[in-house]
N, C-alpha and C. Protein backbone atom coordinates (compact mmCIF):
# COMPACT_ATOMS: atom_id res chain seq x y z
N UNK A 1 -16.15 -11.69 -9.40
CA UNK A 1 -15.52 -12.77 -8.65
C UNK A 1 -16.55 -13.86 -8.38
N UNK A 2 -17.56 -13.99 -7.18
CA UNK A 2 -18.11 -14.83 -6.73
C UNK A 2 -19.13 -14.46 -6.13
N UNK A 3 -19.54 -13.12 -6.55
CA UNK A 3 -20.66 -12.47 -6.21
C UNK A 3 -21.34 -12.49 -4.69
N UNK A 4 -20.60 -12.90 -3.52
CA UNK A 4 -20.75 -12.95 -2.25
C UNK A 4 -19.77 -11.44 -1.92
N UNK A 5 -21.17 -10.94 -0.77
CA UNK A 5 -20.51 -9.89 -0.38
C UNK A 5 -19.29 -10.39 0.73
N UNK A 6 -18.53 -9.29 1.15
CA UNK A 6 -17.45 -9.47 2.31
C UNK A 6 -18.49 -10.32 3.79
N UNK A 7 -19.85 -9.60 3.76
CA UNK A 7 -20.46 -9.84 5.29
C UNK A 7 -21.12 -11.13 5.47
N UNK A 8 -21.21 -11.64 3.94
CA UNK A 8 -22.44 -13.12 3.66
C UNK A 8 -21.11 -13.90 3.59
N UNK A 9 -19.89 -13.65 3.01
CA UNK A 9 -18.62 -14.45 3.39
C UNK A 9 -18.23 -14.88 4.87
N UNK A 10 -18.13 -13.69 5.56
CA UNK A 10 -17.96 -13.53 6.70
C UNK A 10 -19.00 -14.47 7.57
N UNK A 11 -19.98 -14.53 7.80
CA UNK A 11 -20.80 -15.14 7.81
C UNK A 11 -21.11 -16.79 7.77
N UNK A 12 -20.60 -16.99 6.32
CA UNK A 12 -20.27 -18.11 5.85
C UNK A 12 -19.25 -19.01 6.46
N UNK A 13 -18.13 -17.87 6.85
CA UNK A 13 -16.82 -18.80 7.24
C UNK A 13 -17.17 -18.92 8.74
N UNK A 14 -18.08 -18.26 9.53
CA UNK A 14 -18.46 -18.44 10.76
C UNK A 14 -19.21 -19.85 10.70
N UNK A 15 -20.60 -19.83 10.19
CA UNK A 15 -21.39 -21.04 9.97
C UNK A 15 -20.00 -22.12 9.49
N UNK A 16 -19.55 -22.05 8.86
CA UNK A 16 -18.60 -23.20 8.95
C UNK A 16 -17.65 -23.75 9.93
N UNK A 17 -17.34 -22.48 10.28
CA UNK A 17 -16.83 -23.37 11.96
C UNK A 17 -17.63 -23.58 12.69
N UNK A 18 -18.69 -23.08 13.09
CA UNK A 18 -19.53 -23.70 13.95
C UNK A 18 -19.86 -25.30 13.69
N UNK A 19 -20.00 -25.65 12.05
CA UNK A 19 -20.61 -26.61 12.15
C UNK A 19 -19.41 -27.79 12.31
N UNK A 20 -18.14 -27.50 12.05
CA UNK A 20 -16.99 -28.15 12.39
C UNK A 20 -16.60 -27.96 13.87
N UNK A 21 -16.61 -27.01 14.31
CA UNK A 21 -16.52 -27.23 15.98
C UNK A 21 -17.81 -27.39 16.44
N UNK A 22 -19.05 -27.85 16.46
CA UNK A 22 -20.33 -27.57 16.83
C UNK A 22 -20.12 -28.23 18.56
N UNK A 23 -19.78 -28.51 18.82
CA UNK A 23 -19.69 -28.87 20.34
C UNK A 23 -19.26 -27.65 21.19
N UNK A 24 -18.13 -27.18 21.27
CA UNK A 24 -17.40 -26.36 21.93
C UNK A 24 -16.35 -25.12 20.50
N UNK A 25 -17.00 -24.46 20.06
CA UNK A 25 -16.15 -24.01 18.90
C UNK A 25 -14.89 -22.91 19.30
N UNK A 26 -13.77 -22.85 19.18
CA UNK A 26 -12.73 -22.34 19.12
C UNK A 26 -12.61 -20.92 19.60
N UNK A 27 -13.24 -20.06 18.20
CA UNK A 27 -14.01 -19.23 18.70
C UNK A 27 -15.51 -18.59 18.31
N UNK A 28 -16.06 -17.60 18.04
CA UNK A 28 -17.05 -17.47 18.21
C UNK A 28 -17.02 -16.08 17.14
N UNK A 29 -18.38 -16.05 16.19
CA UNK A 29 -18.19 -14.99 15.06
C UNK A 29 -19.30 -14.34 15.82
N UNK A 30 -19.30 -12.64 15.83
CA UNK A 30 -20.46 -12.63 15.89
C UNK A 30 -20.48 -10.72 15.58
N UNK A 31 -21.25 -10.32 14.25
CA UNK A 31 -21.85 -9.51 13.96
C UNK A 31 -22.35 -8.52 14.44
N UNK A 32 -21.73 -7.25 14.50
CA UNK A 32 -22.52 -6.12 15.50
C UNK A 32 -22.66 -4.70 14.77
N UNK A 33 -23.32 -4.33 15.31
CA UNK A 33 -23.64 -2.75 14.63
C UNK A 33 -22.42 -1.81 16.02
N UNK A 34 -21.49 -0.96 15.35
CA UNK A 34 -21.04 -0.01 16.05
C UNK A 34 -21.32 1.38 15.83
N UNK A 35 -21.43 2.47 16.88
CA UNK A 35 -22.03 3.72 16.08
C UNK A 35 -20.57 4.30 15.68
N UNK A 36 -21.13 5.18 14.79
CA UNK A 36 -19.47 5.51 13.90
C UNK A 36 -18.73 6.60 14.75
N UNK A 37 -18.89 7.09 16.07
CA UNK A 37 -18.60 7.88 17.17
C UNK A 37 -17.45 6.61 18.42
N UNK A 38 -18.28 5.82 18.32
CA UNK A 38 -17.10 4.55 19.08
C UNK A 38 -16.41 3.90 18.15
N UNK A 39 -16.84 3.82 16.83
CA UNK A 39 -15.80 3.45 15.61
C UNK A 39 -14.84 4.01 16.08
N UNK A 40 -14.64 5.47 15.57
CA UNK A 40 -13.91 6.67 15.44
C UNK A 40 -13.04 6.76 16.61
N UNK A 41 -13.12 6.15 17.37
CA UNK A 41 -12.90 6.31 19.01
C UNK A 41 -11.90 5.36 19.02
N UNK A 42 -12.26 4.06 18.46
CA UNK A 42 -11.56 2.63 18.37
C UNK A 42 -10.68 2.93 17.60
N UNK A 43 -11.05 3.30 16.41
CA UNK A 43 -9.70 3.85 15.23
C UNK A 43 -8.51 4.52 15.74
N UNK A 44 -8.97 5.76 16.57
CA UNK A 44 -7.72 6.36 16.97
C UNK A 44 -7.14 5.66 18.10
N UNK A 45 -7.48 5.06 18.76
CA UNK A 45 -6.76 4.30 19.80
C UNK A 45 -6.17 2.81 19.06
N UNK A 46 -6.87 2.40 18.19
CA UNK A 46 -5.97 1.26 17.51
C UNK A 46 -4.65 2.17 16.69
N UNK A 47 -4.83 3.58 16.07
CA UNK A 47 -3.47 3.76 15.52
C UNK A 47 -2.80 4.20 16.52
N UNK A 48 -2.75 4.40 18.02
CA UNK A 48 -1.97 5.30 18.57
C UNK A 48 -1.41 3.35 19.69
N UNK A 49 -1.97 2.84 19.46
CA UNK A 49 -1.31 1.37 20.28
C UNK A 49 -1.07 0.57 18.80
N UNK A 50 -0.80 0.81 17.70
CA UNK A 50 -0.99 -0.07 17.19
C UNK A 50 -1.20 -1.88 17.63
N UNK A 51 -2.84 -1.65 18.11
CA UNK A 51 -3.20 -2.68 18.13
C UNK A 51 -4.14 -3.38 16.97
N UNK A 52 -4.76 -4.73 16.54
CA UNK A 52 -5.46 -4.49 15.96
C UNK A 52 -7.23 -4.30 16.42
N UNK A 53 -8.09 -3.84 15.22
CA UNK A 53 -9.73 -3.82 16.09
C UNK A 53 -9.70 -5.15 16.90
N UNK A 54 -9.65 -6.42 16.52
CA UNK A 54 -9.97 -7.68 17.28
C UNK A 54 -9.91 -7.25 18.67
N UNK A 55 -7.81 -7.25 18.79
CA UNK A 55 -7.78 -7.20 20.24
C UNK A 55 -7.98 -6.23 21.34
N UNK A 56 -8.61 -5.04 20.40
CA UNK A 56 -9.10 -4.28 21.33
C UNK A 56 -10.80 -4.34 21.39
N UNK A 57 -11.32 -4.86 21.07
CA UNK A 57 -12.60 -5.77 20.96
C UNK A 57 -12.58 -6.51 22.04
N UNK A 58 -12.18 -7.69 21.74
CA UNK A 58 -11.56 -8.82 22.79
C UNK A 58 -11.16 -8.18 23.99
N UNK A 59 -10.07 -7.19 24.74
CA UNK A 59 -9.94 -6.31 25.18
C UNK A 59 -11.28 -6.37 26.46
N UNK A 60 -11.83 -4.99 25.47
CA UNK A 60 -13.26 -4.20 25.86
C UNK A 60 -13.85 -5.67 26.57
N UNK A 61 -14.43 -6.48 25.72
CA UNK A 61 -15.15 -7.85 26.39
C UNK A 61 -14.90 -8.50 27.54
N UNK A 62 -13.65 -8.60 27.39
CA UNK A 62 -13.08 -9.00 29.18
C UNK A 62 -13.35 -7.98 29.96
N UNK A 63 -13.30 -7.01 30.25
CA UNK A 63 -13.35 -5.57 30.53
C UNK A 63 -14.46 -5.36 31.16
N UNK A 64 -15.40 -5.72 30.37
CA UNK A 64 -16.80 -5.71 30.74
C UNK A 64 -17.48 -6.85 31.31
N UNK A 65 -16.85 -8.56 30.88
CA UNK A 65 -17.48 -9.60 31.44
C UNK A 65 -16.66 -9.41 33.41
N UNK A 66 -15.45 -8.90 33.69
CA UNK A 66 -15.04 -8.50 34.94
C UNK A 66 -15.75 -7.66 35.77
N UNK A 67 -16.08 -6.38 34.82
CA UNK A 67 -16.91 -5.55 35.71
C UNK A 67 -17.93 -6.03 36.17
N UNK A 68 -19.33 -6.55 35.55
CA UNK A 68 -19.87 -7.74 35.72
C UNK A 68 -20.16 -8.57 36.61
N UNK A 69 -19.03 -9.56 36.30
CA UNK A 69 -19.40 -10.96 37.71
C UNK A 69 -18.81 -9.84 38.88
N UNK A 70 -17.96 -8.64 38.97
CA UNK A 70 -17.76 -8.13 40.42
C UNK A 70 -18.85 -8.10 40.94
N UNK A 71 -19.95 -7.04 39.60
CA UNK A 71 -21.02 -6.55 40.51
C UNK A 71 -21.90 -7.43 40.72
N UNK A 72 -22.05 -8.57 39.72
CA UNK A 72 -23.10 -9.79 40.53
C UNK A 72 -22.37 -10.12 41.94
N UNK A 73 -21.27 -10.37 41.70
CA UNK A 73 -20.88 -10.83 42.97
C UNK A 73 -20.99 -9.96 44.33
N UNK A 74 -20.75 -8.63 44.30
CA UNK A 74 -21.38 -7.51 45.73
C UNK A 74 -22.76 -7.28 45.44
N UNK A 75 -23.56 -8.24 44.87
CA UNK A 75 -24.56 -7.72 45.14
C UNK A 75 -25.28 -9.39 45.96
N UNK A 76 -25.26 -10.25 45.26
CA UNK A 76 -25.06 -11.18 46.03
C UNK A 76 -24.55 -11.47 47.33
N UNK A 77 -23.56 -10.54 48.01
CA UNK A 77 -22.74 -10.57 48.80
C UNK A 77 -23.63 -9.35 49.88
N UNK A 78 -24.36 -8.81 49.41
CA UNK A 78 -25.25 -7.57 49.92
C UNK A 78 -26.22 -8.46 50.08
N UNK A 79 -27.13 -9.44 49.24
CA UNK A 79 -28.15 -9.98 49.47
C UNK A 79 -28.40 -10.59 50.96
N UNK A 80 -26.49 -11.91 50.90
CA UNK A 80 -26.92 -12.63 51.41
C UNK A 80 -26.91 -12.34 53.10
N UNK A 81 -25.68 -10.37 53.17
CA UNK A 81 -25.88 -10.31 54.48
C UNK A 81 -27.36 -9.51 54.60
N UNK A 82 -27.93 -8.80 53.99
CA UNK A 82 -29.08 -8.35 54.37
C UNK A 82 -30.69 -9.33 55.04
N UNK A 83 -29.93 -10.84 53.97
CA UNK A 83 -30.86 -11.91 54.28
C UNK A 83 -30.40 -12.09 55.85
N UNK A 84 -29.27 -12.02 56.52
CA UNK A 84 -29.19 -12.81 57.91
C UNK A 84 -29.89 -11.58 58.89
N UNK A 85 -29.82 -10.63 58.77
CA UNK A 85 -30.61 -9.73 59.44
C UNK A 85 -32.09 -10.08 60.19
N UNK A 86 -32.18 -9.74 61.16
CA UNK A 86 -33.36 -9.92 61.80
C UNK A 86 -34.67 -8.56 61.98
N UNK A 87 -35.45 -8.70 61.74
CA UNK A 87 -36.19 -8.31 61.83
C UNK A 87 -36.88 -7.88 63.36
């Protein structure tokens, strides 16, 4: 065919939106290593919701950017009463 693998494609079509959205891009490509134990994990829960990997990707990410700002936020919230404390 065109002698580009699936991942240097993949890749490719990312760098191209970036450089067409380069301000604020749409969305966002980005390459990860999964171990084949949370693969395996993802697989059976994508056939038993038939969802696809994306949106349970996407999913997980919110999931985790929530858990997150909570705990910045009680901890911040711990800071700032421990700061009014007197000594």
């Amino acid at each position: 065919m065109h002698g580009l693998s699936n991942e240097m494609l993949d890749k490719l079509l990312c760098w191209i939106q970036w450089m067409t959205y380069h301000r604020t891009p749409l969305f966002y490509c980005y390459v990860s290593h999964i171990d084949p134990q949370t693969w395996n994990d993802l697989t059976t829960i994508k056939e038993y919701t038939n969802s696809s990997f994306n949106d349970l990707i996407k999913e997980g990410c919110r999931m985790v950017v929530r858990e997150k700002f909570e705990s910045i936020s009680q901890q911040k919230k711990r800071r700032n009463s421990m700061s009014s404390w007197s000594v």
